[in-house]
C-alpha atoms as a PDB file:
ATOM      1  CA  UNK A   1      93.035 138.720 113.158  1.00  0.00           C
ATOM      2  CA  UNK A   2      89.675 137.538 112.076  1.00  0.00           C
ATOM      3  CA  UNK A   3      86.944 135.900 113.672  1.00  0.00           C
ATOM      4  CA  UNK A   4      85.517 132.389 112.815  1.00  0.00           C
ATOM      5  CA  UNK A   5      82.301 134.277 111.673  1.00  0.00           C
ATOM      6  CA  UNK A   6      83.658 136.771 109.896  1.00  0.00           C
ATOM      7  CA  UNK A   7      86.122 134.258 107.833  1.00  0.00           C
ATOM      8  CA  UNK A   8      82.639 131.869 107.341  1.00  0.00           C
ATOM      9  CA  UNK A   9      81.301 134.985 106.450  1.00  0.00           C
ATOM     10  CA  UNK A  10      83.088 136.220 103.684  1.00  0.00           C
ATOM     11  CA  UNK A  11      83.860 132.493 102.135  1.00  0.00           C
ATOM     12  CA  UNK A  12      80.419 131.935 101.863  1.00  0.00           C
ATOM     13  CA  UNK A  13      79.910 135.070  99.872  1.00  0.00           C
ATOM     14  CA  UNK A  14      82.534 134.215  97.258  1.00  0.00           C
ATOM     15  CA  UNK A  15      81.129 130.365  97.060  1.00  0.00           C
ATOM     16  CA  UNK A  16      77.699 130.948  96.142  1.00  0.00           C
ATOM     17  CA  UNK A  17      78.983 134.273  93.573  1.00  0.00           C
ATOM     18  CA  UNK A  18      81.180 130.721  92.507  1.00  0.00           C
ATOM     19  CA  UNK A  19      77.389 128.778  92.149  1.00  0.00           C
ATOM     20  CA  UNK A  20      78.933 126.336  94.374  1.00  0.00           C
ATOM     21  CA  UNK A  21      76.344 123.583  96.054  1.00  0.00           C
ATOM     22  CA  UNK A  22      75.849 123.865 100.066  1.00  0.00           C
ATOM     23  CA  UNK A  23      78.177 127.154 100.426  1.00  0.00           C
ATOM     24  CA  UNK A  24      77.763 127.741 103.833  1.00  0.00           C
ATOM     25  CA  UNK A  25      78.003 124.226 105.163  1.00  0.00           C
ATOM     26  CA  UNK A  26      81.333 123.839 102.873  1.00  0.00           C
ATOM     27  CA  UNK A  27      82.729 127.121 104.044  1.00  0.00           C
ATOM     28  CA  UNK A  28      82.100 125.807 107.847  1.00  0.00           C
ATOM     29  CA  UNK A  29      83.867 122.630 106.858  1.00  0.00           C
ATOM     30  CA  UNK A  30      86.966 123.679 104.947  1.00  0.00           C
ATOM     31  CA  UNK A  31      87.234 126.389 108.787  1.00  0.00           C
ATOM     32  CA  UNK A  32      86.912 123.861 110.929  1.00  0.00           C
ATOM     33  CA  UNK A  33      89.712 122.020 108.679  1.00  0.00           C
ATOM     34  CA  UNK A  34      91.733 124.698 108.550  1.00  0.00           C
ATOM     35  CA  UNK A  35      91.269 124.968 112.115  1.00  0.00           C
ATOM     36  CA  UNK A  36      91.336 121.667 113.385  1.00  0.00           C
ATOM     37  CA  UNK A  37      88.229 121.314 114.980  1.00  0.00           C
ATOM     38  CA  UNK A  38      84.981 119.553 115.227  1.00  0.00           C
ATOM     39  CA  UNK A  39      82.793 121.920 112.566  1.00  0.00           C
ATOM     40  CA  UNK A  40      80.269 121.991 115.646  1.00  0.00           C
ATOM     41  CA  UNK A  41      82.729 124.351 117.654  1.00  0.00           C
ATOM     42  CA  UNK A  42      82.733 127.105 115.409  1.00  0.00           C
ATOM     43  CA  UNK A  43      78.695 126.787 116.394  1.00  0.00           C
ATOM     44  CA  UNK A  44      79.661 126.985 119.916  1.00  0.00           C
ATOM     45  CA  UNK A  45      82.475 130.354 119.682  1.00  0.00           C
ATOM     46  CA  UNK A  46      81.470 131.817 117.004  1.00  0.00           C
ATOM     47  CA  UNK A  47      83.281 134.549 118.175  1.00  0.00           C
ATOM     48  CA  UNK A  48      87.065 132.648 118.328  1.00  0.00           C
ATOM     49  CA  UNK A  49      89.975 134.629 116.971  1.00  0.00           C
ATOM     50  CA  UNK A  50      91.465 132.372 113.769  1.00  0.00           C
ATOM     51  CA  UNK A  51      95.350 132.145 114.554  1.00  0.00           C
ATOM     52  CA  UNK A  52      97.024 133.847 110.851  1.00  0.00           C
ATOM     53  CA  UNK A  53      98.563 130.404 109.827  1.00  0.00           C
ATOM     54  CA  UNK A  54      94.951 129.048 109.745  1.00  0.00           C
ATOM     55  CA  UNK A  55      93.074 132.363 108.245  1.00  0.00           C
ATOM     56  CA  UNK A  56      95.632 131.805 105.241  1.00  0.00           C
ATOM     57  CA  UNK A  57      95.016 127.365 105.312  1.00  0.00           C
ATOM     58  CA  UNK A  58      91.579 128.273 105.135  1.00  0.00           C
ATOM     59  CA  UNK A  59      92.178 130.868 102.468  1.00  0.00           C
ATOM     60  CA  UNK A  60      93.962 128.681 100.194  1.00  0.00           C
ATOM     61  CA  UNK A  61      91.195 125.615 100.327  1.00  0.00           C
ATOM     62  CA  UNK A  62      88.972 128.229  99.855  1.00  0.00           C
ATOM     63  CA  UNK A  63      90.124 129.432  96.500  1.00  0.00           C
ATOM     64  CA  UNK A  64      90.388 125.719  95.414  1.00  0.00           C
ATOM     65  CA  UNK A  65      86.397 125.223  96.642  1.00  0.00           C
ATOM     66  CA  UNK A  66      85.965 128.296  94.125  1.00  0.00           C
ATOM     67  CA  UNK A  67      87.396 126.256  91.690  1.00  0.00           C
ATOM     68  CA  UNK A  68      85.250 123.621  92.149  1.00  0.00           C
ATOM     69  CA  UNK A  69      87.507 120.950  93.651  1.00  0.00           C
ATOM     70  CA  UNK A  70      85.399 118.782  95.638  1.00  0.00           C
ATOM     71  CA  UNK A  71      84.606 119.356  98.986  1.00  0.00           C
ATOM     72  CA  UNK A  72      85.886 115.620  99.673  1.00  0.00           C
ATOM     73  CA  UNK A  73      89.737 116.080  98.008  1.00  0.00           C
ATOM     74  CA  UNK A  74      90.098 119.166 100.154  1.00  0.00           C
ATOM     75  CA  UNK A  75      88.878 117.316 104.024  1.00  0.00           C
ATOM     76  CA  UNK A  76      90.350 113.700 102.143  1.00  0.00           C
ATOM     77  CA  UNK A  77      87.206 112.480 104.065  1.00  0.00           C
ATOM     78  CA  UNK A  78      83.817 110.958 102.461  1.00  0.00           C
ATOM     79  CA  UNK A  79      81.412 108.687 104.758  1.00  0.00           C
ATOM     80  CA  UNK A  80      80.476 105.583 103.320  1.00  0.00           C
ATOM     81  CA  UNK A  81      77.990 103.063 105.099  1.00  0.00           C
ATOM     82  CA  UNK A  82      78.113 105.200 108.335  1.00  0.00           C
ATOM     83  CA  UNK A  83      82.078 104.950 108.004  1.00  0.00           C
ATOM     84  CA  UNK A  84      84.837 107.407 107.252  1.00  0.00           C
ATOM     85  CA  UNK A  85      86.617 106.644 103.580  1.00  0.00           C
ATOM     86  CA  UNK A  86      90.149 108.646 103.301  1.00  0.00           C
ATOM     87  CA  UNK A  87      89.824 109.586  99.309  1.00  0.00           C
ATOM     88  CA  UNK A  88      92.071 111.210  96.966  1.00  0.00           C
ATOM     89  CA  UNK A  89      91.739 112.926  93.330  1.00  0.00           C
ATOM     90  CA  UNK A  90      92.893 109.054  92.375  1.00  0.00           C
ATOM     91  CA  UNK A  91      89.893 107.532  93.260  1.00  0.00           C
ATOM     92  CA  UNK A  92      85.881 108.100  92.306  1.00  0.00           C
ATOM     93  CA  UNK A  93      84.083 109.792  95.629  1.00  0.00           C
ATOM     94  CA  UNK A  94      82.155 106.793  96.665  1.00  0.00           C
ATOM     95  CA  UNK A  95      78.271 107.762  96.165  1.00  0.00           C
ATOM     96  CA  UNK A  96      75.457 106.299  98.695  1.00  0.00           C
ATOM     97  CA  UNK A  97      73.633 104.898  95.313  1.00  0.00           C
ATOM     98  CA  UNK A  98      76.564 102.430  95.578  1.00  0.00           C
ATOM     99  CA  UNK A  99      75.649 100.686  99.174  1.00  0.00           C
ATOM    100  CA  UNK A 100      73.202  99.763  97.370  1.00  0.00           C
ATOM    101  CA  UNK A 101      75.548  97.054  95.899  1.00  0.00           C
ATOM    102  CA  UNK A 102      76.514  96.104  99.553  1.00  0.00           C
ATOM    103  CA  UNK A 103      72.811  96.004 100.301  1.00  0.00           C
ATOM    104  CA  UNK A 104      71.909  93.570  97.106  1.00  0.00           C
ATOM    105  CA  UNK A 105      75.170  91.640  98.606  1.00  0.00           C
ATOM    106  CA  UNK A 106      73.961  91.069 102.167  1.00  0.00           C
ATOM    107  CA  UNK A 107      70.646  90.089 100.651  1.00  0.00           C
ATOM    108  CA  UNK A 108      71.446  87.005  99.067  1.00  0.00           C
ATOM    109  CA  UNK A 109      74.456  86.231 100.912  1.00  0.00           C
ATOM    110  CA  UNK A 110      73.984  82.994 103.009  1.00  0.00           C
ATOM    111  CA  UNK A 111      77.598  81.804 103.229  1.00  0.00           C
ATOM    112  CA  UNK A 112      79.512  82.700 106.433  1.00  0.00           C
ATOM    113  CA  UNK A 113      82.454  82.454 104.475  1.00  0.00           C
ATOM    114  CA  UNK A 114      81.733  83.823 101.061  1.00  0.00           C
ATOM    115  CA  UNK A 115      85.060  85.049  98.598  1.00  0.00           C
ATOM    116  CA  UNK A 116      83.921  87.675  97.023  1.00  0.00           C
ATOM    117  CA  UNK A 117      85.756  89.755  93.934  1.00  0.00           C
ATOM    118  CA  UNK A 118      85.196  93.474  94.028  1.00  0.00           C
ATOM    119  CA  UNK A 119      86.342  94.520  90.336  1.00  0.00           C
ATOM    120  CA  UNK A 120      87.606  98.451  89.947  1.00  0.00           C
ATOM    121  CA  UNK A 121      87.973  99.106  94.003  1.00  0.00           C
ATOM    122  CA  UNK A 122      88.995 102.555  93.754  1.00  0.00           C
ATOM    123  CA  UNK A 123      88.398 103.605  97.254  1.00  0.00           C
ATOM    124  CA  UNK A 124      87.590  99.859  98.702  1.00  0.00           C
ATOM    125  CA  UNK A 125      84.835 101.178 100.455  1.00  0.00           C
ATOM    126  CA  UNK A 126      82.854  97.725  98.568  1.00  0.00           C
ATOM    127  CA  UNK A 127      86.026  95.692  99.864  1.00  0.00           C
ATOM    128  CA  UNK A 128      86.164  97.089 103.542  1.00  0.00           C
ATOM    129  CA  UNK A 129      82.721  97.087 103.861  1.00  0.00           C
ATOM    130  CA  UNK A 130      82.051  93.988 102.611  1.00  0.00           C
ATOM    131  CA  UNK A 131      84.758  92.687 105.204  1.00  0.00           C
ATOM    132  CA  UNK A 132      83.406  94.241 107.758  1.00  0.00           C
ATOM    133  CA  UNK A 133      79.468  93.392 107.657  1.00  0.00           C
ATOM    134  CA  UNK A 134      80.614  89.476 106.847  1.00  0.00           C
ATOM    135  CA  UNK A 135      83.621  88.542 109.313  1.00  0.00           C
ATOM    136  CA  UNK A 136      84.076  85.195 107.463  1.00  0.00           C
ATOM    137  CA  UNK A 137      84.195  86.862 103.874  1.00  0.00           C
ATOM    138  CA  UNK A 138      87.222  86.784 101.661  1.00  0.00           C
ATOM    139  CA  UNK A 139      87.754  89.242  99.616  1.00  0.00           C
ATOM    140  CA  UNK A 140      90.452  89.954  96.413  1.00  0.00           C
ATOM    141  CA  UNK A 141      89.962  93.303  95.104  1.00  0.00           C
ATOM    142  CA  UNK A 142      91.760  94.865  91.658  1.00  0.00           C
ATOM    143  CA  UNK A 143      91.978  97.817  90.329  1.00  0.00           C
ATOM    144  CA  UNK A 144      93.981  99.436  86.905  1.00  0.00           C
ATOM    145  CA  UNK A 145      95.487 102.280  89.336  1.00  0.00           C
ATOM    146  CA  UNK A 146      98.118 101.608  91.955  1.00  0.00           C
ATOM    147  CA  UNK A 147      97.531 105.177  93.446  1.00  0.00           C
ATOM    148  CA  UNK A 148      94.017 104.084  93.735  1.00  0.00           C
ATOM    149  CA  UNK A 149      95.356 101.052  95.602  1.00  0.00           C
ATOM    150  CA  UNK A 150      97.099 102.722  97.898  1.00  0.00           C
ATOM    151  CA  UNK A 151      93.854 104.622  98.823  1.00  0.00           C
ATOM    152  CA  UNK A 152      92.522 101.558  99.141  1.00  0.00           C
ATOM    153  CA  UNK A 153      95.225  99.738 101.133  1.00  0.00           C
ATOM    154  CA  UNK A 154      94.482 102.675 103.508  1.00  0.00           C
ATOM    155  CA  UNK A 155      91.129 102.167 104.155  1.00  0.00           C
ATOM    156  CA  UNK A 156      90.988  98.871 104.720  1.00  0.00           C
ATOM    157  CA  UNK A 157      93.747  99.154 107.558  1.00  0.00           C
ATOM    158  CA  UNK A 158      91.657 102.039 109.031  1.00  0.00           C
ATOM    159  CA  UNK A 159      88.896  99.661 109.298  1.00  0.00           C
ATOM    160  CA  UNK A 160      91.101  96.605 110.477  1.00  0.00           C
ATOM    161  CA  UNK A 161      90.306  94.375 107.405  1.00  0.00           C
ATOM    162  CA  UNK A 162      93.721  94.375 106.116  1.00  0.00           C
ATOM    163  CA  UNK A 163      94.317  90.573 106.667  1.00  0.00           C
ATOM    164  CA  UNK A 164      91.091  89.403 104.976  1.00  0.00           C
ATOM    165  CA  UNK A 165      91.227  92.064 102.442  1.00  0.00           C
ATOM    166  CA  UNK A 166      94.134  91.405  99.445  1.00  0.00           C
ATOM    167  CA  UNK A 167      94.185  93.843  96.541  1.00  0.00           C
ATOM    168  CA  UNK A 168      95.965  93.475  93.392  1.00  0.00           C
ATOM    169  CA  UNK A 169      96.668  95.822  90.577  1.00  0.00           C
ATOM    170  CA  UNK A 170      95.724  95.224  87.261  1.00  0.00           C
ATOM    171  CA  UNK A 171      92.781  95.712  84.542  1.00  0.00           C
ATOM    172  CA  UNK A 172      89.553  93.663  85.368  1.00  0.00           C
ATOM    173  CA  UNK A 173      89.924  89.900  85.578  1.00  0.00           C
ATOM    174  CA  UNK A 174      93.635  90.249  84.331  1.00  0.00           C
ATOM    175  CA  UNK A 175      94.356  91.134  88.075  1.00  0.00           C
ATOM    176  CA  UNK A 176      93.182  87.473  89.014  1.00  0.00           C
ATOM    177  CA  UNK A 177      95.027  85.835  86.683  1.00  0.00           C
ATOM    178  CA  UNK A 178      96.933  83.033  88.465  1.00  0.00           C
ATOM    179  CA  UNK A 179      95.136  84.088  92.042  1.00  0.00           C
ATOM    180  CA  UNK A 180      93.352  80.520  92.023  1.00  0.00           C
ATOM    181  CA  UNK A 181      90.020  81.843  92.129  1.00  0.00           C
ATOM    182  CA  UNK A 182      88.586  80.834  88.822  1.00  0.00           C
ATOM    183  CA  UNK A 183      85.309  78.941  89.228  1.00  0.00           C
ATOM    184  CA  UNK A 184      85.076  79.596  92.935  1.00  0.00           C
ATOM    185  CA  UNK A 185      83.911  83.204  93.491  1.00  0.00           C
ATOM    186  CA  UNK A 186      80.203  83.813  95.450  1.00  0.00           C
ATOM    187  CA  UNK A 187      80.155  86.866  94.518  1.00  0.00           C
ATOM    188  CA  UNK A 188      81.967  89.300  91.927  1.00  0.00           C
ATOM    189  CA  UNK A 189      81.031  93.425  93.021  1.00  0.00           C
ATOM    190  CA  UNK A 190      81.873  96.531  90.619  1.00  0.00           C
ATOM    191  CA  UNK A 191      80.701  99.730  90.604  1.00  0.00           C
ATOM    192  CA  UNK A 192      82.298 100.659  86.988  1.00  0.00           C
ATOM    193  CA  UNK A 193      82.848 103.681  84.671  1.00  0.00           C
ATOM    194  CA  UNK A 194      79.139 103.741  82.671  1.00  0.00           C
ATOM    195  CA  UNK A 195      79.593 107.682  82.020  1.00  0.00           C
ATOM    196  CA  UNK A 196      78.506 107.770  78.101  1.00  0.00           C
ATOM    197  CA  UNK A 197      81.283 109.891  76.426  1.00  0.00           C
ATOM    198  CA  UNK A 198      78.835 112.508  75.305  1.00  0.00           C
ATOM    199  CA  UNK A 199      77.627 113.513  78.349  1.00  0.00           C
ATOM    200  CA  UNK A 200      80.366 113.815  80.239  1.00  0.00           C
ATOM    201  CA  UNK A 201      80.783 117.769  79.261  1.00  0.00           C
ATOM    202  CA  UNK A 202      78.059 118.314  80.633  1.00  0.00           C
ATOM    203  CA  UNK A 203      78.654 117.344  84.065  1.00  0.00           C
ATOM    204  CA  UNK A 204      79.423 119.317  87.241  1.00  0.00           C
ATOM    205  CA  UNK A 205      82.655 120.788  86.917  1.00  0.00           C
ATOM    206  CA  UNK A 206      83.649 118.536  90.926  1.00  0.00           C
ATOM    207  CA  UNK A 207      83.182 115.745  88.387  1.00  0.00           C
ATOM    208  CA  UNK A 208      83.750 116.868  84.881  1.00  0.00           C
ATOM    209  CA  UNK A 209      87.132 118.518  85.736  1.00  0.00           C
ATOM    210  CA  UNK A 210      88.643 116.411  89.049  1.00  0.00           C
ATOM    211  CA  UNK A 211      87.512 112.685  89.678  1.00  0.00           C
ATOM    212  CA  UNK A 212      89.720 110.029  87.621  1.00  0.00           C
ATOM    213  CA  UNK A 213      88.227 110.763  84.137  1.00  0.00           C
ATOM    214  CA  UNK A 214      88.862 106.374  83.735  1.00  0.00           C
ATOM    215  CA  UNK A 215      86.494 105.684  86.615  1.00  0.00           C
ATOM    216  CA  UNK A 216      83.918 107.694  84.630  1.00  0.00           C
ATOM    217  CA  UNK A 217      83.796 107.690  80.981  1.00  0.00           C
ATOM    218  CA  UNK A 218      83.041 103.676  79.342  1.00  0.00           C
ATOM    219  CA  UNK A 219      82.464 104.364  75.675  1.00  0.00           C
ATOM    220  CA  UNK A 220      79.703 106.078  73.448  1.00  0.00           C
ATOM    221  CA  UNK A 221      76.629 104.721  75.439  1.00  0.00           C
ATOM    222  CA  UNK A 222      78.851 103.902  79.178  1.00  0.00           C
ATOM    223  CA  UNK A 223      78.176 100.185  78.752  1.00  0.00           C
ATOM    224  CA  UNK A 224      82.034  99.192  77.489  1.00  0.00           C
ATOM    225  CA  UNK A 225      83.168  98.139  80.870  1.00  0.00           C
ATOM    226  CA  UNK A 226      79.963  96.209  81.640  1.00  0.00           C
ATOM    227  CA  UNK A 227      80.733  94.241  78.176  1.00  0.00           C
ATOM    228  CA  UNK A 228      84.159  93.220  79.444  1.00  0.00           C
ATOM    229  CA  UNK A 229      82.545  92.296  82.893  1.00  0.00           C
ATOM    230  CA  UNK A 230      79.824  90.604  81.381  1.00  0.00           C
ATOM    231  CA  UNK A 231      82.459  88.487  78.568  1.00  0.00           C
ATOM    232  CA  UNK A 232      84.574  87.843  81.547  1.00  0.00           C
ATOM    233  CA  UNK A 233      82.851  87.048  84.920  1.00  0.00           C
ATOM    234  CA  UNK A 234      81.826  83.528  84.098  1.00  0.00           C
ATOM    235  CA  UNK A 235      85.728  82.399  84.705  1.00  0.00           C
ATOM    236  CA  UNK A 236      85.493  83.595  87.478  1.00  0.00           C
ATOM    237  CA  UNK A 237      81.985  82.654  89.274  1.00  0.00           C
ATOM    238  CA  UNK A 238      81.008  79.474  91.062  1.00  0.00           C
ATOM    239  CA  UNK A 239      79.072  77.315  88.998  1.00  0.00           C
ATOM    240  CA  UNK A 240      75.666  75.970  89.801  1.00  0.00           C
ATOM    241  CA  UNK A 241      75.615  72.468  90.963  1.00  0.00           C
ATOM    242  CA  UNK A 242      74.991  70.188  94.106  1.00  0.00           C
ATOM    243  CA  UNK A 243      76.388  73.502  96.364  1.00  0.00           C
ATOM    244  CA  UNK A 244      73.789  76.044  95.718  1.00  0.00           C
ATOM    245  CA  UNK A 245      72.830  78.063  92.851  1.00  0.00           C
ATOM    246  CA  UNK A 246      76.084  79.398  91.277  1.00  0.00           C
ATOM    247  CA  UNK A 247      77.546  82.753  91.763  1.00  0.00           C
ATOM    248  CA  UNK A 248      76.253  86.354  91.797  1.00  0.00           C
ATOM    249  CA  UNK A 249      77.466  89.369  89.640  1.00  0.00           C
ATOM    250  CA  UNK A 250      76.310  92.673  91.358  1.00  0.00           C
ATOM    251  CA  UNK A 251      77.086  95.660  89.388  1.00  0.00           C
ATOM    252  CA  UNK A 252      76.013  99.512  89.234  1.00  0.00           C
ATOM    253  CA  UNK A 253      74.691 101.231  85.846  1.00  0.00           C
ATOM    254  CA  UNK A 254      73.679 104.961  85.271  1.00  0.00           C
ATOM    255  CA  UNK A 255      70.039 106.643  84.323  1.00  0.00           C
ATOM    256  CA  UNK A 256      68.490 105.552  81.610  1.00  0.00           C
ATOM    257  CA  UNK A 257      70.936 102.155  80.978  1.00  0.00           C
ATOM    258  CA  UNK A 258      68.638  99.137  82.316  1.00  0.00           C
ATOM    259  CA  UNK A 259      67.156  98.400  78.755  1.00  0.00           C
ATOM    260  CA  UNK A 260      71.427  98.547  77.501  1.00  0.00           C
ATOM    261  CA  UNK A 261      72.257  96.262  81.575  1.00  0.00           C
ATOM    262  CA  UNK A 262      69.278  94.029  80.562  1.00  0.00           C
ATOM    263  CA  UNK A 263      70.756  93.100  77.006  1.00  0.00           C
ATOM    264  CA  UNK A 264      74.553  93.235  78.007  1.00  0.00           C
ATOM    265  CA  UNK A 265      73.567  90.361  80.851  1.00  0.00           C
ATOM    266  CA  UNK A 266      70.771  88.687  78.934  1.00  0.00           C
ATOM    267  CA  UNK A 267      70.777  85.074  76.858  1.00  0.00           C
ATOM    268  CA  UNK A 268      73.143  86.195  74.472  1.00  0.00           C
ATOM    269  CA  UNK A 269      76.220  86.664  76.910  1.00  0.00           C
ATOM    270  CA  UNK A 270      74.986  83.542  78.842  1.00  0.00           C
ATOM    271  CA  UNK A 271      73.353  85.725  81.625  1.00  0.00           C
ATOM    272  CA  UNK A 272      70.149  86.109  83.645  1.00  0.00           C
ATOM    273  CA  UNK A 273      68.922  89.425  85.624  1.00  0.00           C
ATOM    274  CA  UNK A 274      67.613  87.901  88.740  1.00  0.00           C
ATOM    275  CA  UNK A 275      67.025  91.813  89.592  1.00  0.00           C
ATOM    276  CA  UNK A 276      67.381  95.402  89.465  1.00  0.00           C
ATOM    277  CA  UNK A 277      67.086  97.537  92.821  1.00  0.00           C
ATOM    278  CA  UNK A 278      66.550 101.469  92.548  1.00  0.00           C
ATOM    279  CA  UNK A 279      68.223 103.786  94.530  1.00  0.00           C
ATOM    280  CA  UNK A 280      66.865 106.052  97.017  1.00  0.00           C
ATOM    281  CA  UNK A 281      65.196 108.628  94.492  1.00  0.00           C
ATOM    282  CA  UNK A 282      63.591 105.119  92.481  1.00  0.00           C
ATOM    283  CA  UNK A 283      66.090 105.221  90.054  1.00  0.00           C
ATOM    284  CA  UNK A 284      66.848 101.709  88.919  1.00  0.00           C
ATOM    285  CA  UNK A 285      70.920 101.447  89.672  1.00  0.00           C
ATOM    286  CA  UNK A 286      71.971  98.019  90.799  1.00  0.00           C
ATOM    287  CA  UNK A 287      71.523  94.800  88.786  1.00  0.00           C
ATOM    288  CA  UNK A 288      71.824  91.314  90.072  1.00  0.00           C
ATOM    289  CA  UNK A 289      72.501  88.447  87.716  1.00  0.00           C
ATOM    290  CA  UNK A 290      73.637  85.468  87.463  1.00  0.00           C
ATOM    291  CA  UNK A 291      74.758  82.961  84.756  1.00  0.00           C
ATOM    292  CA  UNK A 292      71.597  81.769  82.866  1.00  0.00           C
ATOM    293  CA  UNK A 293      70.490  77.708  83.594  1.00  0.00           C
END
């Protein structure tokens, strides 16, 4: 029988010959999965004897790491906001570039009690967190996938949101149809597909080859779904009036697409871009607009 070191050993030799990212944290990971142990443990005995029925676990998630399945399908685990997200190849691995939609969210927020539409959930980590941070908030979720939704369903029991949190299944605002909420959302959140169909070969294979190819790919320059969002979210917004300023639309966009954001949610659709926020490495990534007048 091997030893944990030995085991991390020889995985990490056949991830980087694979050119995969971070190969000795992932082959720690995927032994400590295997195992069923805190990855800090193996720090502590490096020296522990690996039981066969792990060696051969280990082995097997191994090989699929090789084949560049993401680190995430293989532990079901990504953090999100500081908080554990169960994901599945159903649903987009939730980036940290999109907290910055729950950050733009908690910036203008000033409702205790705000309903909020998150459009394309995938993993709900928007939903759940949005639940969370705001105890008051409603919040009606959708997305086209009902395995996604499960995911979903999941996480927001996990995080004890499941009363305030209802999700539907259907494609954009079709979900809502008949919900009641037309005219009276604060807020409507989506982090949607903008992958330009041309570039999409040349992605990492984790993302190319496994995440949901429809929470990716939105037509030849990424901005389709945006279009629908921006034709469609004016249903669904509160108006301005004697209550405050109307509704918010927060939604995420790729490099390079502020100049194609800025025109899909300018006059001509009816919108204004109160602003864009850049990520962490100053990319600009979230846009917040509103209806124009």
């Amino acid at each position: 029988m091997a030893t944990a070191a030995a085991l991390i050993r020889d995985a990490r030799e056949r991830l980087t010959h694979a050119c995969v990212p971070s190969a000795a944290v992932d082959a720690e990971v995927l032994l400590a999965q295997a195992i069923g142990v805190d990855r800090v443990r193996l720090h502590v005995d490096p020296d522990q004897v690996v039981p066969p029925a792990a060696a051969r676990a280990f082995e097997d998630l191994v090989g699929r790491r090789v084949g560049r399945e993401p680190l995430q399908y293989l532990t079901g685990v990504q953090e999100f906001w500081s908080l554990p997200f169960h994901v599945s190849p159903a649903v987009l691995i939730p980036r940290p570039e999109t907290e910055g939609i729950v950050e733009a969210f908690l910036a203008i927020n000033r409702r205790p009690d705000p309903l909020v539409l998150d459009v394309g959930t995938g993993s709900g980590c928007l939903a759940v967190v949005v639940a969370r941070e705001v105890p008051g908030a409603r919040v009606l979720a959708c997305d086209l996938s009902a395995e996604a939704l499960t995911v979903a369903r999941d996480n927001a029991a996990r995080h004890g949101v499941t009363e305030r949190v209802r999700f539907e299944c259907g494609d954009i605002f079709d979900a809502f149809a008949g919900s009641g909420v037309a005219g009276q959302a604060d807020f409507i959140l989506s982090n949607p597909p903008y992958v330009p169909e041309g570039q999409l070969a040349g992605l990492v294979p984790e993302v190319r080859d496994h995440e949901p190819r429809t929470a990716l790919v939105a037509g030849p320059d990424g901005l389709d779904v945006h279009r629908r969002l921006a034709a469609g979210a004016h249903r669904f917004l509160r108006p301005s009036g004697g209550t405050g300023p109307g509704g918010h639309l927060i939604v995420e966009f790729g490099l390079g697409q502020e100049p194609g954001i800025r025109a899909v949610y300018g006059p001509a659709t009816g919108w204004a871009v109160v602003v864009v926020r850049a990520d962490l490495a100053g990319i600009p990534r979230i846009a917040v607009v509103r209806a124009a007048g």
